[in-house]
Protein backbone atom coordinates (compact mmCIF):
# COMPACT_ATOMS: atom_id res chain seq x y z
CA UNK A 1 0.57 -42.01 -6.76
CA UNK A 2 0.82 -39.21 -4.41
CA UNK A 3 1.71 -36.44 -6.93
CA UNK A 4 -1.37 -37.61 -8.95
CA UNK A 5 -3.69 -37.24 -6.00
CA UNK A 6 -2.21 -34.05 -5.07
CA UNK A 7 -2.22 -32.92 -8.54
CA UNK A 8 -6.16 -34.25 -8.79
CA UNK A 9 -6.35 -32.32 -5.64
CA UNK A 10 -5.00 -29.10 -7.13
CA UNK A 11 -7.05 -29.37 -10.13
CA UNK A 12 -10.59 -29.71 -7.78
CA UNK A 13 -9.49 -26.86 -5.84
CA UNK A 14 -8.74 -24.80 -9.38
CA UNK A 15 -12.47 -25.90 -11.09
CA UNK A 16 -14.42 -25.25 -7.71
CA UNK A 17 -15.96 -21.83 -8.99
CA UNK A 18 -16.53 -22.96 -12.73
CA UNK A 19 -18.29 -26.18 -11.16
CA UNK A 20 -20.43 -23.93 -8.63
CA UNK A 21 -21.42 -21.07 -10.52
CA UNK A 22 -24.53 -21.30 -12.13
CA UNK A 23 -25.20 -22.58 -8.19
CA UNK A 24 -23.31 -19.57 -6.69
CA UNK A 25 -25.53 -17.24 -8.93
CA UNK A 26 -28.22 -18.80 -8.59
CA UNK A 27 -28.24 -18.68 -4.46
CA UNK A 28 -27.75 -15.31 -4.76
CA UNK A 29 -30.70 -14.16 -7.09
CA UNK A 30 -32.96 -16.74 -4.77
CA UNK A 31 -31.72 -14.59 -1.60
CA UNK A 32 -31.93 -11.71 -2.74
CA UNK A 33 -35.68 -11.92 -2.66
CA UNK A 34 -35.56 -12.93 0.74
CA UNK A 35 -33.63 -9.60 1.59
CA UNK A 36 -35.92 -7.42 -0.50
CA UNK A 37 -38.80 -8.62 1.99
CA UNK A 38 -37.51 -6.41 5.31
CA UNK A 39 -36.41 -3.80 2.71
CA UNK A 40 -39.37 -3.12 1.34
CA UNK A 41 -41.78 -3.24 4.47
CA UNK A 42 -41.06 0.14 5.64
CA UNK A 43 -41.86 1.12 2.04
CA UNK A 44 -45.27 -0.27 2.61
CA UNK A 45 -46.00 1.07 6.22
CA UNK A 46 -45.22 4.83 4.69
CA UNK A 47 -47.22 4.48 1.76
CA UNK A 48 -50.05 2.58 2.79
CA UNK A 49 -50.50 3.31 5.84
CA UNK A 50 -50.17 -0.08 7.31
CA UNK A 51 -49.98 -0.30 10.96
CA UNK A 52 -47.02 -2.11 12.30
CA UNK A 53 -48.98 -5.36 13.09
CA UNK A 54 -49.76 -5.53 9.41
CA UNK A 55 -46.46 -4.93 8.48
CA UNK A 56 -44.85 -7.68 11.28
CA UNK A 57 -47.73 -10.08 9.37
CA UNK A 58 -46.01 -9.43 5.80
CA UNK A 59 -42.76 -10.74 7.12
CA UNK A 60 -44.20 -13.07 8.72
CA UNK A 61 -46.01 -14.24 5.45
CA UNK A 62 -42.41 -14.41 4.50
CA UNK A 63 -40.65 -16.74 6.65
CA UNK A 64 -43.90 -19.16 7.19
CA UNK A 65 -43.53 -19.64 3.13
CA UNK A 66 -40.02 -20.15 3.44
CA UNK A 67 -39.43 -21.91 6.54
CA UNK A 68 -41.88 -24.48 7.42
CA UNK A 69 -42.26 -26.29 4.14
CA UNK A 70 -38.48 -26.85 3.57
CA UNK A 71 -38.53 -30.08 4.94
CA UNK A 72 -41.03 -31.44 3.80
CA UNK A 73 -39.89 -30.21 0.15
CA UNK A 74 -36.37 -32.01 0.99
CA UNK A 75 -38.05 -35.34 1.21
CA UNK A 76 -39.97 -34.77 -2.24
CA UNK A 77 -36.56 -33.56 -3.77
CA UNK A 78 -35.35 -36.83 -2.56
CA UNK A 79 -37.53 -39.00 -3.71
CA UNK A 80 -38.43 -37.62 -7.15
CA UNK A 81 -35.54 -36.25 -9.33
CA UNK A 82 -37.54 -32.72 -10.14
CA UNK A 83 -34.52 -31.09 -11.75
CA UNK A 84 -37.24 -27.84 -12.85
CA UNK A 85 -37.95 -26.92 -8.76
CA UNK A 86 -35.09 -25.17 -8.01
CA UNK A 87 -35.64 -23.05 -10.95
CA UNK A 88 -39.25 -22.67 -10.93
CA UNK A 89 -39.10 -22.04 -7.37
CA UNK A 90 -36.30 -19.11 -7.97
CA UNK A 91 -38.74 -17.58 -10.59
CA UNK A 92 -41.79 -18.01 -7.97
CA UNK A 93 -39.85 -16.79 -5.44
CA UNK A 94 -38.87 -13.03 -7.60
CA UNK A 95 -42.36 -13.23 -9.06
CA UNK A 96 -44.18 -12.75 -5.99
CA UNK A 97 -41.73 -10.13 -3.88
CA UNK A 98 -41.86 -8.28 -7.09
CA UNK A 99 -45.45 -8.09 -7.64
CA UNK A 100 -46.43 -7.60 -4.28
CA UNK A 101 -45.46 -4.06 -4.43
CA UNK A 102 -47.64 -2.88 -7.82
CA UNK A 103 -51.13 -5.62 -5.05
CA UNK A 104 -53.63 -3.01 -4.59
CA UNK A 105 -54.75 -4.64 -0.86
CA UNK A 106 -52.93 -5.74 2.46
CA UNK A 107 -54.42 -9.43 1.94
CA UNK A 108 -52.84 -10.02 -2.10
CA UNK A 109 -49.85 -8.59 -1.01
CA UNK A 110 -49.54 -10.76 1.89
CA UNK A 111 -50.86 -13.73 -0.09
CA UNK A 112 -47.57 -13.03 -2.74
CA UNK A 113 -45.07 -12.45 -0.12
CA UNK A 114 -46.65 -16.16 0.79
CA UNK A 115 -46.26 -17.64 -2.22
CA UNK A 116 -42.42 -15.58 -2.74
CA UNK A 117 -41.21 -17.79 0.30
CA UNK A 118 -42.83 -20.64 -1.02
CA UNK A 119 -40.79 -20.28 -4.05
CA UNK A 120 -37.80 -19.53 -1.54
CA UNK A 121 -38.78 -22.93 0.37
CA UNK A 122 -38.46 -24.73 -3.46
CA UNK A 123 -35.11 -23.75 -4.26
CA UNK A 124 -33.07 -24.56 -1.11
CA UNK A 125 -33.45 -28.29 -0.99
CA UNK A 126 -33.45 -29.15 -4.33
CA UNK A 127 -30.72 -27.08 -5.03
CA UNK A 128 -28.52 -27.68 -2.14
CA UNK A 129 -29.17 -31.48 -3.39
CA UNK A 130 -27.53 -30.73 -6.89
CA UNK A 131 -24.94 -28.12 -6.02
CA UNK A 132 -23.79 -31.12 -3.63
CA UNK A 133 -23.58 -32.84 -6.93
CA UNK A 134 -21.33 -31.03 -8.28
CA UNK A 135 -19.42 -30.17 -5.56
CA UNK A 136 -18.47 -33.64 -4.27
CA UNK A 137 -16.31 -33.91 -1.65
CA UNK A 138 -15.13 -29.81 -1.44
CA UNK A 139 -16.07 -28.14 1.25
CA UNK A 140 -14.73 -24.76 -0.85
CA UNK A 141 -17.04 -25.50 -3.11
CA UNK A 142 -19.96 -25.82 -0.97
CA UNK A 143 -19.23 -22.75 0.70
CA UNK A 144 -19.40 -20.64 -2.39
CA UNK A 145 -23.05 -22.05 -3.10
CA UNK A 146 -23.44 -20.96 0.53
CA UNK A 147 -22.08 -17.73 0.29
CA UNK A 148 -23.90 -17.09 -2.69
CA UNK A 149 -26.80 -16.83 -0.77
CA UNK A 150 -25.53 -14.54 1.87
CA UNK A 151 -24.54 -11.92 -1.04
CA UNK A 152 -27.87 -11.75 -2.22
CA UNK A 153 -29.20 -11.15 1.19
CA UNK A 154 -26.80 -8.23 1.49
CA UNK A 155 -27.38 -6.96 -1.89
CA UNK A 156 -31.31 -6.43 -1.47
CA UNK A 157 -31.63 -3.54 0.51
CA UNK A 158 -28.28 -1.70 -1.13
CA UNK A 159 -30.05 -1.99 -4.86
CA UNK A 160 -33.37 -2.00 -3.81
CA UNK A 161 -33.92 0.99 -1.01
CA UNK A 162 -32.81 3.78 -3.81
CA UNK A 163 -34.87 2.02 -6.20
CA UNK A 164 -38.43 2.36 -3.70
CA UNK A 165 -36.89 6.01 -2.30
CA UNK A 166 -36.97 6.99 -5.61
CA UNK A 167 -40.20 5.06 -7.10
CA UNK A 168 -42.00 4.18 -4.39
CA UNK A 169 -43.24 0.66 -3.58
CA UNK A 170 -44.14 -0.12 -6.97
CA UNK A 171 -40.46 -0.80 -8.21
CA UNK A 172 -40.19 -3.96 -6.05
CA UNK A 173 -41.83 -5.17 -9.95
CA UNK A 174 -38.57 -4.03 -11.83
CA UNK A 175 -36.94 -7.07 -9.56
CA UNK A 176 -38.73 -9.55 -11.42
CA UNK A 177 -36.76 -10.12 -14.70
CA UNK A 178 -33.36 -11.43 -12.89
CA UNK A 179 -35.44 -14.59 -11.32
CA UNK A 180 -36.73 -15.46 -14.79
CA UNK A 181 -33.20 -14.84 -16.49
CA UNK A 182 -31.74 -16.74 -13.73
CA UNK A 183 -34.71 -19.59 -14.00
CA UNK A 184 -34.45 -19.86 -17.43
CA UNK A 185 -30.57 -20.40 -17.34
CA UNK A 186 -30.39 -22.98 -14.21
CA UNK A 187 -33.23 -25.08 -16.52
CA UNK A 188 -31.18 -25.62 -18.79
CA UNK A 189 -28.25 -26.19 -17.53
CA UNK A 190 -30.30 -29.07 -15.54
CA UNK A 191 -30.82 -30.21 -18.46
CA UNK A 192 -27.72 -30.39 -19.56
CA UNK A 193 -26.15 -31.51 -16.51
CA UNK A 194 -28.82 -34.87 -16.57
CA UNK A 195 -27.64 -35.25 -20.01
CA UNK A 196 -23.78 -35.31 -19.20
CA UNK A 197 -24.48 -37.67 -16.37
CA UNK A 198 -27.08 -40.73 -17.35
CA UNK A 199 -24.17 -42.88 -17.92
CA UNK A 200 -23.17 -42.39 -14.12
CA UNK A 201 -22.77 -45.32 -12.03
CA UNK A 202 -24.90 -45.92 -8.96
CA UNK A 203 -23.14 -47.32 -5.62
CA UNK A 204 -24.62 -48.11 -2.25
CA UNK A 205 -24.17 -44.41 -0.06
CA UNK A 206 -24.35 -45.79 3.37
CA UNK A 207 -27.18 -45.40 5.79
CA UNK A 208 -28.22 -42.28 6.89
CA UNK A 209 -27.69 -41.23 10.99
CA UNK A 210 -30.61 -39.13 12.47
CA UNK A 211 -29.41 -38.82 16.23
CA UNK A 212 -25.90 -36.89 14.31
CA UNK A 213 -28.17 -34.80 11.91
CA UNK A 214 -29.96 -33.68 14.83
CA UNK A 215 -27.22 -32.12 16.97
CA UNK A 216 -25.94 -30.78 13.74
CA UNK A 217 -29.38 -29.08 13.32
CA UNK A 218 -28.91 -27.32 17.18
CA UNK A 219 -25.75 -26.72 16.22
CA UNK A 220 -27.10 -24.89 13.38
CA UNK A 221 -30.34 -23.32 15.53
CA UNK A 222 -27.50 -22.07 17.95
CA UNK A 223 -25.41 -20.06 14.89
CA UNK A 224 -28.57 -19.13 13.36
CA UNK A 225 -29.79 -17.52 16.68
CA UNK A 226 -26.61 -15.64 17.05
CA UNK A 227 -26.57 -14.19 13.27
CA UNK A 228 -30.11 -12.86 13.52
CA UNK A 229 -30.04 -11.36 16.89
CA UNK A 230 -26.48 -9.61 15.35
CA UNK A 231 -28.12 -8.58 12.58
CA UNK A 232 -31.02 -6.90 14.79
CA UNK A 233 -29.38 -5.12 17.51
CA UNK A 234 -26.03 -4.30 16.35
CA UNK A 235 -27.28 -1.09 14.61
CA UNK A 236 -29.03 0.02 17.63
CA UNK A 237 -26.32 -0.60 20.01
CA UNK A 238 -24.30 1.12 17.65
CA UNK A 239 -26.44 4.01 17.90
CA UNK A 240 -28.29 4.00 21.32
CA UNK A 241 -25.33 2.28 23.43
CA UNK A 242 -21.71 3.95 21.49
CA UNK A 243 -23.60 6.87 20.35
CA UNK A 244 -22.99 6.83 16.61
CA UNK A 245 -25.13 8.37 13.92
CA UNK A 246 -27.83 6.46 12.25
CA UNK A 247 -25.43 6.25 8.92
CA UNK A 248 -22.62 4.14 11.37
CA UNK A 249 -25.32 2.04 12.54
CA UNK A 250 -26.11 0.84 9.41
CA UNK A 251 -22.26 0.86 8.31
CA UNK A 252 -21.85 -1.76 12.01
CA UNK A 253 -24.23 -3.93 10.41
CA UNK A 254 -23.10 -4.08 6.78
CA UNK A 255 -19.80 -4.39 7.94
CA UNK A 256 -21.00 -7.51 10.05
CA UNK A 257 -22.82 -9.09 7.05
CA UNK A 258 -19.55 -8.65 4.70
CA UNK A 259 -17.76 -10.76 7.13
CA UNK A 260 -20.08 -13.56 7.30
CA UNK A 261 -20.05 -13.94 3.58
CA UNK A 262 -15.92 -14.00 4.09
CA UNK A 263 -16.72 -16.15 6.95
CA UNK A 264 -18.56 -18.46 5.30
CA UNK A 265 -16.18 -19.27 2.18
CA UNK A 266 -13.05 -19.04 5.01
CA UNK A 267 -14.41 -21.74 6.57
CA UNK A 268 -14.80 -24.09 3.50
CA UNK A 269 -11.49 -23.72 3.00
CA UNK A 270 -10.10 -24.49 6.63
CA UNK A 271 -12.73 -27.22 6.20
CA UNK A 272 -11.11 -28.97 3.20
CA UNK A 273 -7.67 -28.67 5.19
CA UNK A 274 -8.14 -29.35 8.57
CA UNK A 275 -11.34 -31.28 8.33
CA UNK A 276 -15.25 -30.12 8.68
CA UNK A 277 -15.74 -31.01 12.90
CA UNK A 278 -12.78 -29.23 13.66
CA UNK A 279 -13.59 -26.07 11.35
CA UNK A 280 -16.85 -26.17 13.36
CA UNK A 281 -14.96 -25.94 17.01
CA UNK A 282 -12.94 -23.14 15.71
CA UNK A 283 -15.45 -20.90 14.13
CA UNK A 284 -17.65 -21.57 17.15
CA UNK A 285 -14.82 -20.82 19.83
CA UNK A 286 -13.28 -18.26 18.13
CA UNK A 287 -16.55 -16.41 17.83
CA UNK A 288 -16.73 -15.68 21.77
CA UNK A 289 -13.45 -13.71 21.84
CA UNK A 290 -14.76 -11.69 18.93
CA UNK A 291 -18.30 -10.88 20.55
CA UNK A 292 -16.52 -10.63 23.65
CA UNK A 293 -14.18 -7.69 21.96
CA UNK A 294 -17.21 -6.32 20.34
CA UNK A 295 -19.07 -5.49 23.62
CA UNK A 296 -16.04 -4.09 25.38
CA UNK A 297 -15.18 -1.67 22.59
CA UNK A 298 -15.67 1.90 23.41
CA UNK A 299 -15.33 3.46 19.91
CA UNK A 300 -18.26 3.31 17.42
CA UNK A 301 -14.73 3.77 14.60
CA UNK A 302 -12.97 0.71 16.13
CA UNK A 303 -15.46 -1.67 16.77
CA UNK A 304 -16.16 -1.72 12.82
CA UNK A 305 -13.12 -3.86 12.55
CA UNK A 306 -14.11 -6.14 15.06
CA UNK A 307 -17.64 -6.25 13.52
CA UNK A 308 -16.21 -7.79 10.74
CA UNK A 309 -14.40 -10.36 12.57
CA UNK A 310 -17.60 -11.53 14.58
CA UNK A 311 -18.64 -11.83 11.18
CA UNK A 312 -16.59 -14.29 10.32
CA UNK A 313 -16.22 -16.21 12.87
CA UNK A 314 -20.00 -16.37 13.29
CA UNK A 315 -20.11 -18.07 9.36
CA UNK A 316 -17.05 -19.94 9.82
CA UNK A 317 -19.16 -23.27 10.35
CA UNK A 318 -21.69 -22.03 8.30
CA UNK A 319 -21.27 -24.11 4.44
CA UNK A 320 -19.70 -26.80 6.55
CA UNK A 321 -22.94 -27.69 8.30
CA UNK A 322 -24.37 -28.18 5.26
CA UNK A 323 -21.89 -30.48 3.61
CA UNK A 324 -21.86 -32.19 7.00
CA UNK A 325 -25.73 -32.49 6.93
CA UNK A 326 -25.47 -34.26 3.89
CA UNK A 327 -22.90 -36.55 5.02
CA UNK A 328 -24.74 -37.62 7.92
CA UNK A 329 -28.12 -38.11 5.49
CA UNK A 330 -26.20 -39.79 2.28
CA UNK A 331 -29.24 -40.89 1.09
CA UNK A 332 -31.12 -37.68 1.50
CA UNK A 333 -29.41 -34.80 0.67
CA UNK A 334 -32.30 -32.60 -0.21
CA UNK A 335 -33.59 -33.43 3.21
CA UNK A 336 -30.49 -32.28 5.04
CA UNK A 337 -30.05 -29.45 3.19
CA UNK A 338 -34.17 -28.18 3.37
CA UNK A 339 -32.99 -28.27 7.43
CA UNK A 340 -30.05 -26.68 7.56
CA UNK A 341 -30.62 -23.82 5.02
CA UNK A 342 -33.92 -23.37 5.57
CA UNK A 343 -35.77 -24.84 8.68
CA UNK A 344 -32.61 -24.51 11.05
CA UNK A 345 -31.93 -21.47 10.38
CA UNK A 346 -35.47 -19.80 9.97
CA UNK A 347 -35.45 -21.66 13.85
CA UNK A 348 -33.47 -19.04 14.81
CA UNK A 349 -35.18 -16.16 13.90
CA UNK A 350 -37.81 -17.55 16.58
CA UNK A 351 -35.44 -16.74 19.25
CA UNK A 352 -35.13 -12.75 18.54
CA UNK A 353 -38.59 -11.53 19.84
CA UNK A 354 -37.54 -13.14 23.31
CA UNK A 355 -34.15 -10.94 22.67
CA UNK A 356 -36.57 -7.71 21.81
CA UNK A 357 -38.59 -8.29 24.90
CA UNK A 358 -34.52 -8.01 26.88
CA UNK A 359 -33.73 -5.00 24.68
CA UNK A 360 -36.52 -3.11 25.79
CA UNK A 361 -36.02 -3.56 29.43
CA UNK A 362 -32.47 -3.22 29.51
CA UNK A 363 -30.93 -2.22 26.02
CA UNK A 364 -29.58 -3.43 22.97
CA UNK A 365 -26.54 -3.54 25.00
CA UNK A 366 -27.73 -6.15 27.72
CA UNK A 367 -28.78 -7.85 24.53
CA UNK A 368 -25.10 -7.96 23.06
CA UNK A 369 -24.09 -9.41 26.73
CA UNK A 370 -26.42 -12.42 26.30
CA UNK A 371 -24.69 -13.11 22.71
CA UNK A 372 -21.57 -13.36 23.97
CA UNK A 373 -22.74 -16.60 25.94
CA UNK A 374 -24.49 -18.23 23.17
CA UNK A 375 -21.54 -19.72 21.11
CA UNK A 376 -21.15 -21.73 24.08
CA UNK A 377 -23.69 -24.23 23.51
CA UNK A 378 -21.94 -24.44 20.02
CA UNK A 379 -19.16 -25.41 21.43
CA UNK A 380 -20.81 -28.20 23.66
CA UNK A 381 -22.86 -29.41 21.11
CA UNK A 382 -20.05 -29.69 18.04
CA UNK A 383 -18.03 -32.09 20.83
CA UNK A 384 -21.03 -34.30 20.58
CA UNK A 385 -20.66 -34.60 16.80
CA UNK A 386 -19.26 -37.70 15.33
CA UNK A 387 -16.82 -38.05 11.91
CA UNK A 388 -18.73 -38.37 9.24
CA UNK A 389 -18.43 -42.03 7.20
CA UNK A 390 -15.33 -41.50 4.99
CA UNK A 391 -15.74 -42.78 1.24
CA UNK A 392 -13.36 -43.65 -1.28
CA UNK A 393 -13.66 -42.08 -4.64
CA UNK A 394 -15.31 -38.62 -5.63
CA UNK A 395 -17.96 -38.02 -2.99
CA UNK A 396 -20.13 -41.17 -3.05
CA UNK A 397 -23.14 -38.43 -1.95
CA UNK A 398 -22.71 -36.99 -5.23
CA UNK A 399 -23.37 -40.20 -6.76
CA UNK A 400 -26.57 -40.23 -5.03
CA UNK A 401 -27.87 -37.19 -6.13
CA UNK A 402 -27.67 -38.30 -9.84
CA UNK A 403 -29.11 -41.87 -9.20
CA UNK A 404 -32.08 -42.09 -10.89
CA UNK A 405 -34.94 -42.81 -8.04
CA UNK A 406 -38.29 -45.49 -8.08
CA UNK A 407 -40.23 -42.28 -9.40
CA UNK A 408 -39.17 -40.10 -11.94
CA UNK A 409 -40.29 -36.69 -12.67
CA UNK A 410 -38.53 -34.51 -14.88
C-alpha cells in the first residue's frame, strides 16, 4: 500500500508539467502584456510628447482594468462554468496593449490599455480556477502556473524594448498574434478537457473560511508590497546609492526578477514536502536575512548574487498562497484566486508612491532600509494561519472546479 502511494506519488510529481502546460504557457503570454505596459510608456512619452501625468494615467488605466474587477470576475467564474474567459480574456488582454501603440490620441490609447487589463482581470480567476483543476493537490504544479506568469512579466521589456527602439511605438501591434495563437489553443483544449471530464463525480468540498482567506490575503498584500517596491528602487540604489552604471542597474533588477520566478517554483516544491504554512514561514523569514545582506553590501558586483537570493526568498510563498487560497475557499476557487493573483497583489502596488515620497527625501537607500522590516508582518501574520481541511483522495477542490454549477454557460 505504501509503495503504491509513493509510486502514485512519483508518477504526480513526473506528469506535473505535461498537466500544467497549456496553463504554464498560457500565464505567461497573459503576463506578458502586463509587462509590455511599463515598457512601452516611455515609448509613448518620447514620441508623443505626453507629459508624465499622462503617462502615470496610462498605467494607471492598466492596473484599474486589471485589479479592481478580479474579484468580482472570481465570483462569476464560480458560479457559471465559462470555460471561453480565460481565453477570450488572454486575446483581449494582447489585443488592446498591442493596438494601443498604432491609437492616434491619448484618450483611445488609454481606453485600450483599459480594456488590455480588463482582459488581464478575465484570465486570472478563471484560469487559476482550472489550472487548480488540473493540478489537484501539487503545490509543484501550482507553482509552475504561477511562475508562468512571472516569466512573461520578465520577458516583456527584453523582447519588446528592441522591438519599439527600433520601430517605434507602433510595434507594440506585432504583439498581438501570440494572444490569439495562445487563445485559440487554451479554447480548445477547454473543450477538450470538459469533454474528458463530464463523467466526473461530484462530492461535498467543505465550507469555505473567510476570517483564514483574509490573513492569507495580508499575507499576500505584505509580499506583494515588498516585490514591487524591489522592483522600483533596486535599480536606483544600484545606481545612485553603490554607484554602478545604468546597464548594472538594470542587470540588479533582472537578476532580482530571475530569482523570484526560481523562487516561486522552489517553493512549490518545499511546499509539497514540508507542507504549504510552513513553506510560507520560511520564505517569509528567510527573506529578512537576504534584504538584510542586500543593504549591507558594498559592491554593486557582489550584491548581484544576493539579488537573486532576495529573489527567491521573496517568491518562496508566492504559488503556495494561491493553492492555500483555494483551500481555504473550496467552494470558490475562482474567487480566491481573482484575490490573490490579482486584487492582493495589485494592493501592493498602492503602497510604492508612499515609498517614492521616502526615496525622494532620503534615497532609494533609506527606502531599501524600510524593506528590510516589512517581511516581518509576514511572519506575524503566517503564525495566525490555520491548516487547511485535509481531504482524502485527489484534491477534492479539483472536483469542484469540474462540477457542473445551477447555471451553465459554455
Amino acid at each position: 500500500m505504501v509503495s503504491t502511494s509513493v509510486g502514485e506519488f512519483a508518477g504526480a510529481q513526473e506528469s506535473a508539467w505535461k498537466r500544467m502546460r497549456h496553463w504554464v504557457i498560457a500565464h505567461a503570454v497573459d503576463d506578458f502584456y502586463q509587462g509590455l505596459v511599463p515598457a512601452s510608456i516611455p515609448f509613448f512619452v518620447l514620441e508623443r510628447d505626453y507629459s508624465y501625468v499622462q503617462a502615470s494615467g496610462l498605467a494607471l488605466a492598466a492596473t484599474l482594468g486589471s485589479s479592481l474587477p478580479q474579484a468580482a470576475l472570481g465570483v462569476i467564474a464560480d458560479r457559471w462554468r465559462m470555460l471561453w474567459l480565460a481565453p477570450a480574456g488572454l486575446v483581449l488582454a494582447g489585443a488592446g496593449a498591442g493596438l494601443a501603440g498604432l491609437a492616434p490620441s491619448y484618450p483611445l490609447v488609454w481606453a485600450l490599455l483599459l480594456l488590455s487589463g480588463l482582459g488581464v482581470a478575465a484570465f486570472h480567476p478563471s484560469a487559476g480556477r482550472d489550472a487548480r483543476r488540473d493540478a489537484g493537490s501539487s503545490a509543484t504544479a501550482m507553482s509552475l502556473f504561477a511562475a508562468g506568469g512571472s516569466v512573461g512579466f520578465f520577458l516583456a521589456p527584453a523582447l519588446a524594448t528592441p522591438a519599439l527602439v527600433g520601430l517605434g511605438v507602433g510595434a507594440t501591434a506585432i504583439f498581438i498574434p501570440p494572444a490569439v495563437l495562445m487563445g485559440y489553443v487554451l479554447l480548445r483544449y477547454q473543450q477538450r478537457r470538459e469533454a474528458d471530464t463530464t463523467t466526473t463525480p461530484t462530492t461535498s468540498s467543505g465550507s469555505d473560511r473567510w476570517l483564514p482567506f483574509l490573513v492569507l490575503t495580508a499575507v499576500e498584500i505584505v509580499r506583494s508590497s515588498l516585490h514591487f517596491g524591489m522592483n522600483t528602487f533596486i535599480a536606483l540604489y544600484w545606481i545612485n546609492h553603490l554607484g554602478a552604471s545604468r546597464g548594472l542597474g538594470g542587470t540588479a533588477l533582472a537578476t532580482f526578477l530571475v530569482g523570484g520566478v526560481a523562487g516561486t517554483l522552489l517553493g512549490g516544491r518545499i511546499a509539497d514536502r514540508v507542507g504549504m504554512l510552513r513553506t510560507i514561514h520560511i520564505g517569509s523569514v528567510a527573506a529578512i536575512p537576504a534584504l538584510v545582506a542586500l543593504r549591507a553590501v558594498p559592491n554593486p558586483h557582489l550584491g548581484l548574487l544576493l539579488a537573486v537570493f532576495a529573489g527567491i526568498t521573496v517568491n518562496i510563498p508566492f504559488a503556495v498562497l494561491v493553492k492555500l487560497g483555494q483551500d481555504y475557499l473550496p467552494n470558490r476557487p475562482g474567487t480566491a484566486a481573482g484575490v490573490t493573483l490579482g486584487l492582493a497583489v495589485s494592493a501592493g502596488g498602492l503602497f510604492v508612491p508612499v515609498l517614492g515620497v521616502v526615496a525622494d527625501h532620503h534615497g532609494p537607500q533609506a527606502v531599501l532600509t524600510i524593506l528590510c522590516f516589512v517581511p516581518i508582518a509576514a511572519v506575524v501574520l503566517g503564525l495566525l494561519l490555520p491548516s487547511p481541511v485535509v481531504r482524502s483522495g485527489r484534491e477534492t477542490a479539483a472536483t469542484t472546479a469540474l462540477k457542473p454549477p445551477n447555471h451553465e454557460v459554455r
